[in-house]
C-alpha atoms as a PDB file:
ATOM      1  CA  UNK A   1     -58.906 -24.012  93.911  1.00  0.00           C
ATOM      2  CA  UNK A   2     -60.909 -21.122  95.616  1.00  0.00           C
ATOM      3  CA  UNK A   3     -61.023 -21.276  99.358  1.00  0.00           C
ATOM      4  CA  UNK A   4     -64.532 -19.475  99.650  1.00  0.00           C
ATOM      5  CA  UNK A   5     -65.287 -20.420 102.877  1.00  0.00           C
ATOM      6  CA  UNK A   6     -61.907 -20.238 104.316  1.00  0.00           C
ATOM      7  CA  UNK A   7     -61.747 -16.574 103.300  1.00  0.00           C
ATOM      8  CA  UNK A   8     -64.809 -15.619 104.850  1.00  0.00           C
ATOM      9  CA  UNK A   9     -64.044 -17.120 107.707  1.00  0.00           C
ATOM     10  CA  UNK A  10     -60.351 -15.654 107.405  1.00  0.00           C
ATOM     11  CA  UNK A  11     -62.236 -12.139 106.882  1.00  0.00           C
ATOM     12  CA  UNK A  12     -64.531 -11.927 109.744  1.00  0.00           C
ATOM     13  CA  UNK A  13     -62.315 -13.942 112.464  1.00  0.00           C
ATOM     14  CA  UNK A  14     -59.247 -10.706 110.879  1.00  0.00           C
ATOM     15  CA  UNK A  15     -62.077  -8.144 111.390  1.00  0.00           C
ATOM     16  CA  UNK A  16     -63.310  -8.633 114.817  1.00  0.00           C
ATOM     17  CA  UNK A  17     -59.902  -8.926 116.151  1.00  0.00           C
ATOM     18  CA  UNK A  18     -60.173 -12.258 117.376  1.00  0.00           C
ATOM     19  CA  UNK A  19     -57.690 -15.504 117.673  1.00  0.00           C
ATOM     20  CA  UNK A  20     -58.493 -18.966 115.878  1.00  0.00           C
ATOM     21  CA  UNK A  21     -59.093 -20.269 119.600  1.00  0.00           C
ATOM     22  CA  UNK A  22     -60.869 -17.379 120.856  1.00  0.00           C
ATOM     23  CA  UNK A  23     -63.170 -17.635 117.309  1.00  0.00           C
ATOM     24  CA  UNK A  24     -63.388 -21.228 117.726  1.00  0.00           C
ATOM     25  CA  UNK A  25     -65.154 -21.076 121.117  1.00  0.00           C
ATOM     26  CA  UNK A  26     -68.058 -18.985 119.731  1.00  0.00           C
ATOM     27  CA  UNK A  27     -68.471 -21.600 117.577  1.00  0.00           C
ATOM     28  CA  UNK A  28     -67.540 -24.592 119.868  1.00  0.00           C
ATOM     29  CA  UNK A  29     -64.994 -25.721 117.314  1.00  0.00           C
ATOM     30  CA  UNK A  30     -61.260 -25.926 118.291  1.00  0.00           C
ATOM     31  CA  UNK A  31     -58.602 -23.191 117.005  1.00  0.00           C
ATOM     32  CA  UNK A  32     -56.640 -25.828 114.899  1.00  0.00           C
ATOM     33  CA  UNK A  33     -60.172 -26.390 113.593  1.00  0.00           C
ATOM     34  CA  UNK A  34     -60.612 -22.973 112.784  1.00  0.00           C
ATOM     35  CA  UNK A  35     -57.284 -22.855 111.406  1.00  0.00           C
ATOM     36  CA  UNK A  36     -58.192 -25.959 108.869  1.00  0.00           C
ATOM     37  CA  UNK A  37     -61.512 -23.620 107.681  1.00  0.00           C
ATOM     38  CA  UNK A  38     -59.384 -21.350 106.700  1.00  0.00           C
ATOM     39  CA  UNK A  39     -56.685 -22.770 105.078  1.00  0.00           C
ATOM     40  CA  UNK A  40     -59.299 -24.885 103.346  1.00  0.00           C
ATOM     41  CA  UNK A  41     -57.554 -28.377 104.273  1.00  0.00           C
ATOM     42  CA  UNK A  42     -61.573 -28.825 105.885  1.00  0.00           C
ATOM     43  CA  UNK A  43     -64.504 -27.372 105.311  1.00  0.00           C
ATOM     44  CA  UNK A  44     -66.791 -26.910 107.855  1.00  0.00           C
ATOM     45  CA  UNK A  45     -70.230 -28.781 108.215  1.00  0.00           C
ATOM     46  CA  UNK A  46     -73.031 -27.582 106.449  1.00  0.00           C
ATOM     47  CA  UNK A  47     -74.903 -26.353 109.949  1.00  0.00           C
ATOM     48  CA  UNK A  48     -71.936 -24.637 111.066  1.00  0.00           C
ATOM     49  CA  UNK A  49     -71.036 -23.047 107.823  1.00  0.00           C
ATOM     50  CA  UNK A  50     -74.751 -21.313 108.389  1.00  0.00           C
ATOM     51  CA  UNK A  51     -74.627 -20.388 111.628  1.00  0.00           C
ATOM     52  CA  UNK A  52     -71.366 -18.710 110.797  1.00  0.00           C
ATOM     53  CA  UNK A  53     -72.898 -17.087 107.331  1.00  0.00           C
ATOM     54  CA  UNK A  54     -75.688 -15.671 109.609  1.00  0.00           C
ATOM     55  CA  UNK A  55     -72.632 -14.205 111.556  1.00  0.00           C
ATOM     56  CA  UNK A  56     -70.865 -12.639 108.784  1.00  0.00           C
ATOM     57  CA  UNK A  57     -74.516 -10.988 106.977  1.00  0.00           C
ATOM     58  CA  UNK A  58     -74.303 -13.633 104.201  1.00  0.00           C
ATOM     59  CA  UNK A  59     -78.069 -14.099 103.129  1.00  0.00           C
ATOM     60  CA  UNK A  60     -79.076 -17.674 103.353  1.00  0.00           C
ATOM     61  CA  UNK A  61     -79.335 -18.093  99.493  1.00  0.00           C
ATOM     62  CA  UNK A  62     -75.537 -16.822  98.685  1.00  0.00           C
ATOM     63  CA  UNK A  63     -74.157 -18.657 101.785  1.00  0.00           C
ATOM     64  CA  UNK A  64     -75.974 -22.038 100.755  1.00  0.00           C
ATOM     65  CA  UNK A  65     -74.219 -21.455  96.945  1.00  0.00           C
ATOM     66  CA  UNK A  66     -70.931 -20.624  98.591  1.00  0.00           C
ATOM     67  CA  UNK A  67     -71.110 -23.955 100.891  1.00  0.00           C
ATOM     68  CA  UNK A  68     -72.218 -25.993  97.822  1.00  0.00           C
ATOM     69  CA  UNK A  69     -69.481 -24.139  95.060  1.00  0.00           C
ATOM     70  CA  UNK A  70     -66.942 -25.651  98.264  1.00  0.00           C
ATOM     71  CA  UNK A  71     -67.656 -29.277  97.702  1.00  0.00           C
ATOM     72  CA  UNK A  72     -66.909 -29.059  94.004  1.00  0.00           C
ATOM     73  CA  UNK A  73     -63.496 -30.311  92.252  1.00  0.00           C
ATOM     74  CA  UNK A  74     -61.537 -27.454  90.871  1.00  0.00           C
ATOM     75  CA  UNK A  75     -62.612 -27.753  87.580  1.00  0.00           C
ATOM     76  CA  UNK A  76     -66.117 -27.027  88.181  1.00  0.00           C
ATOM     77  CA  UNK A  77     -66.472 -24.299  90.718  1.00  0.00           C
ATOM     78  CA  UNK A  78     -65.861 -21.460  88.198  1.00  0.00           C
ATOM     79  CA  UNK A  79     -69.156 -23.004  86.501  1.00  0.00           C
ATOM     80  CA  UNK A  80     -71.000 -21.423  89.857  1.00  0.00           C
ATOM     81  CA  UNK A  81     -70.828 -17.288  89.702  1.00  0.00           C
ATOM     82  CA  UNK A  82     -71.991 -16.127  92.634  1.00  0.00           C
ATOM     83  CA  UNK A  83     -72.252 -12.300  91.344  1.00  0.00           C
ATOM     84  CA  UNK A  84     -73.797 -13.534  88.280  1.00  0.00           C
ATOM     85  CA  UNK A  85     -76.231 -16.591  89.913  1.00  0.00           C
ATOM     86  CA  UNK A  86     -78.525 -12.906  91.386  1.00  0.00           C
ATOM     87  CA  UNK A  87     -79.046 -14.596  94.709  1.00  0.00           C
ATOM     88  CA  UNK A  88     -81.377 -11.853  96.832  1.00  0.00           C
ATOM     89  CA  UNK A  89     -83.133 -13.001 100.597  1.00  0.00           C
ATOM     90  CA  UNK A  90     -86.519 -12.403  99.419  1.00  0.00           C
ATOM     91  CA  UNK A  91     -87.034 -14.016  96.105  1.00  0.00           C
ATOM     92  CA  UNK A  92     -87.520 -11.161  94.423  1.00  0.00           C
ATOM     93  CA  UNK A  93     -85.785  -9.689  91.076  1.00  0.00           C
ATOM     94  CA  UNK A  94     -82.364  -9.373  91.873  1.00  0.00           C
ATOM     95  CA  UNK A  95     -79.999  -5.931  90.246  1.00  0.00           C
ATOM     96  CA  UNK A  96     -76.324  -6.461  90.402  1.00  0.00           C
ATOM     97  CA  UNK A  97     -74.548  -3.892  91.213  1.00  0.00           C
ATOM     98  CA  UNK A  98     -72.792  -1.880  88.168  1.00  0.00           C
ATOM     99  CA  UNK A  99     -69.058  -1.971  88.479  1.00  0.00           C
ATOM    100  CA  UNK A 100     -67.979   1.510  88.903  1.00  0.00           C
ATOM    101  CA  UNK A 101     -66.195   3.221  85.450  1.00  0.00           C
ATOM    102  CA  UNK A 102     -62.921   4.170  87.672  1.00  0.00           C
ATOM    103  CA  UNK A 103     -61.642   5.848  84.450  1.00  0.00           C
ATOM    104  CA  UNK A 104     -63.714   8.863  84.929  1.00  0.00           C
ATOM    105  CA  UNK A 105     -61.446   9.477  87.856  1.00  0.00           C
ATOM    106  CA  UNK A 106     -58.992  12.270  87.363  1.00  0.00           C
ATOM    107  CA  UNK A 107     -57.260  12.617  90.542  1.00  0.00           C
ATOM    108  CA  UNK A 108     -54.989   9.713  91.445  1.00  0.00           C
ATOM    109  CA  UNK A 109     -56.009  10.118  95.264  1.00  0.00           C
ATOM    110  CA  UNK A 110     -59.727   9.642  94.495  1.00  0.00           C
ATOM    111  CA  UNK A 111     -59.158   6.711  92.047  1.00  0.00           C
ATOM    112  CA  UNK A 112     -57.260   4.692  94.750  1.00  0.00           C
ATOM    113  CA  UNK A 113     -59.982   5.957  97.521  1.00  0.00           C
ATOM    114  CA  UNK A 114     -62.621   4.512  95.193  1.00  0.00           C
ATOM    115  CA  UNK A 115     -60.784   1.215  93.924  1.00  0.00           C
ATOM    116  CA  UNK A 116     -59.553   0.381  97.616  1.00  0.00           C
ATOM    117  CA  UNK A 117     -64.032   1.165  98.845  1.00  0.00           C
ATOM    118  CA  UNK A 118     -65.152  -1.369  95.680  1.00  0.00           C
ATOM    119  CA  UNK A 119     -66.710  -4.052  97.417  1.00  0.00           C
ATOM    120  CA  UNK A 120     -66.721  -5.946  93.925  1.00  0.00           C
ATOM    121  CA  UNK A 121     -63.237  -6.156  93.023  1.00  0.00           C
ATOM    122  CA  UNK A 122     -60.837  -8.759  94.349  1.00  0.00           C
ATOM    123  CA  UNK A 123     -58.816  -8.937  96.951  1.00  0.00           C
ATOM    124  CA  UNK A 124     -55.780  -9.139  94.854  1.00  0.00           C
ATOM    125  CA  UNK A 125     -56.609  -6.121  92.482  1.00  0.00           C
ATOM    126  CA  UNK A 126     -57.423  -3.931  95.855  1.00  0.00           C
ATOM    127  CA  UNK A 127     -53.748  -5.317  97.367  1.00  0.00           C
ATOM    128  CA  UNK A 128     -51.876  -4.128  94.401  1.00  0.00           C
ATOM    129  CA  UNK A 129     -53.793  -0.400  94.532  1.00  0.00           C
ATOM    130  CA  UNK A 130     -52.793  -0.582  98.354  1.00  0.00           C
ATOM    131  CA  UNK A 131     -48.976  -1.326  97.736  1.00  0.00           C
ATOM    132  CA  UNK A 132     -47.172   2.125  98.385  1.00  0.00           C
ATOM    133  CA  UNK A 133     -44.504   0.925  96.085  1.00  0.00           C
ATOM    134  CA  UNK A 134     -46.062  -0.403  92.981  1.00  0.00           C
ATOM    135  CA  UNK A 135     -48.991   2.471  93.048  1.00  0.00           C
ATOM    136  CA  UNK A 136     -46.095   4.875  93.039  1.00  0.00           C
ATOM    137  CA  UNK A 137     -43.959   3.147  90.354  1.00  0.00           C
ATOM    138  CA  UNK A 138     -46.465   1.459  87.771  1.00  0.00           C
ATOM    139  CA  UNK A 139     -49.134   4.369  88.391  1.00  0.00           C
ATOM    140  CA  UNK A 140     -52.058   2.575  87.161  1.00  0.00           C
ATOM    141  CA  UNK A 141     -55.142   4.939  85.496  1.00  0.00           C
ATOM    142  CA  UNK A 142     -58.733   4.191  86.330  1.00  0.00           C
ATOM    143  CA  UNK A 143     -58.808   2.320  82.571  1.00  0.00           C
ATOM    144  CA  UNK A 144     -56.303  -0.182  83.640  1.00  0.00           C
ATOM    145  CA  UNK A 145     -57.816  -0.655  86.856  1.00  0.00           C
ATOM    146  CA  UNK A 146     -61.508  -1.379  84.643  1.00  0.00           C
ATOM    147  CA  UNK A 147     -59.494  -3.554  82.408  1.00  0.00           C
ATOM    148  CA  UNK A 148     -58.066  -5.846  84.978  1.00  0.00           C
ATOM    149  CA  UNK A 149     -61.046  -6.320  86.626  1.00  0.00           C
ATOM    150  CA  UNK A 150     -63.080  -7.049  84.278  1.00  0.00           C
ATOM    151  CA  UNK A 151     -60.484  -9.418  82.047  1.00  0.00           C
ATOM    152  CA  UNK A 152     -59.386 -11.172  84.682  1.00  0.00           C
ATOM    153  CA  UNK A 153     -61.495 -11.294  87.505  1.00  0.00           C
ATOM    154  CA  UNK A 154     -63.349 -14.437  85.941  1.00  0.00           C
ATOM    155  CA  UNK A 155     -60.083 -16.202  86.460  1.00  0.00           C
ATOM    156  CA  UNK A 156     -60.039 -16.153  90.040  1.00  0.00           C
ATOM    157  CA  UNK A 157     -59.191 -13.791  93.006  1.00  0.00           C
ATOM    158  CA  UNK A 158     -55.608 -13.584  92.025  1.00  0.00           C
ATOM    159  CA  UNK A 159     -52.684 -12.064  94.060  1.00  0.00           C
ATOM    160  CA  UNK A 160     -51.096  -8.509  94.006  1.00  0.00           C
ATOM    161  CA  UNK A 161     -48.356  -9.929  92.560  1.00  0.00           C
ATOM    162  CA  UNK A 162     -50.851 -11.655  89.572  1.00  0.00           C
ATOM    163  CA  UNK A 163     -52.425  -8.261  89.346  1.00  0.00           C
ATOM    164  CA  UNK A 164     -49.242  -6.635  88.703  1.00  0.00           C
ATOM    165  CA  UNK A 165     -48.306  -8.508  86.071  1.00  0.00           C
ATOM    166  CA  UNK A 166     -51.462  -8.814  84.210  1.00  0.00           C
ATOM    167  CA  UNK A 167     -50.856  -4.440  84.529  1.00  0.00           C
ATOM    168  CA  UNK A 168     -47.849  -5.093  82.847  1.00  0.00           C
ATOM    169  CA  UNK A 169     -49.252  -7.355  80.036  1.00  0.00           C
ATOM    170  CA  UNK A 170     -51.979  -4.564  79.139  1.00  0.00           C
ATOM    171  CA  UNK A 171     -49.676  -2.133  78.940  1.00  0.00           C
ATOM    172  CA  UNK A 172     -47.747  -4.509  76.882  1.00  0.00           C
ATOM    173  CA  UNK A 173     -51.089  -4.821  74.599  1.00  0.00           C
ATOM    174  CA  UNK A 174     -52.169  -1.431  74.639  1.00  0.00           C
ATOM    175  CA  UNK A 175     -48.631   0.459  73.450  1.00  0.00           C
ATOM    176  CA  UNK A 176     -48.545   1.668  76.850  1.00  0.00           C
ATOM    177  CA  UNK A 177     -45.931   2.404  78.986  1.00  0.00           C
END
């Protein structure tokens, strides 16, 4: 089951440097409270999860989708797409953004520069690009990189250690080695 909330929260408590007490108290919730969030044993009340959204730059629309995508069992929360639902502030016509083609990039430096700036792909995907080891061993082109995003990114945020074998399956497919 996705943990939406508790990886935001998880994010933005990492990012500012802060403690689960010390990011508790600006939101006069406990750390152990704080720590529940973001394991996702508890999710936090629909007030708080807003005043926190506000926090993080999560327009109202998205953050009310994320809170509500939460409460549902397992089974149904990959029925609510929150790239795909086009939730903008104003109203107004909303353009996703066009996943980049990271198989026009030549230069293995650039390709990982660009994969690890994606603000689309998952958190998994960008852990396995970031992993000295495995970018040095498997060596994974800008294709492979488009492939596993957009195969298996509907499945889930996944782990570096998903993403690496899901490489190893399209190679597996594709006659690569």
């Amino acid at each position: 089951m996705d943990n939406i909330l508790g990886d935001e929260i998880y994010e933005s408590r990492l990012s500012r440097k802060l403690t689960q007490d010390q990011f508790g108290k600006v939101y006069s919730v406990s750390g152990p409270a704080i720590f529940k969030f973001e394991k996702g044993y508890v999710k936090p009340s629909f007030q708080l999860w807003l005043r926190m959204a506000k926090d993080f730059k999560i327009p109202e629309k998205k953050a009310v989708l994320m809170w509500i995508k939460s409460r549902l069992p397992a089974e149904y929360q990959n029925l609510i797409d929150l790239r795909e639902m086009g939730v903008s502030e104003e109203g107004e016509a909303y353009e996703p953004e066009k996943p980049v083609d990271f198989s026009r990039f030549t230069d293995r430096d650039e390709l990982r520069k660009k994969v690890l700036e994606d603000p689309l792909l998952p958190k998994g995907l960008k852990a396995m690009v970031q992993d000295e080891e495995i970018w040095a061993i498997y060596k994974p082109t800008g294709h492979e990189v488009n492939i596993l995003r957009d195969a298996f990114i509907r499945f889930g945020k996944g782990t570096k250690a998903l993403y690496r074998e899901a490489l190893r399956l399209v190679r597996e497919f594709s006659g690569a080695e």
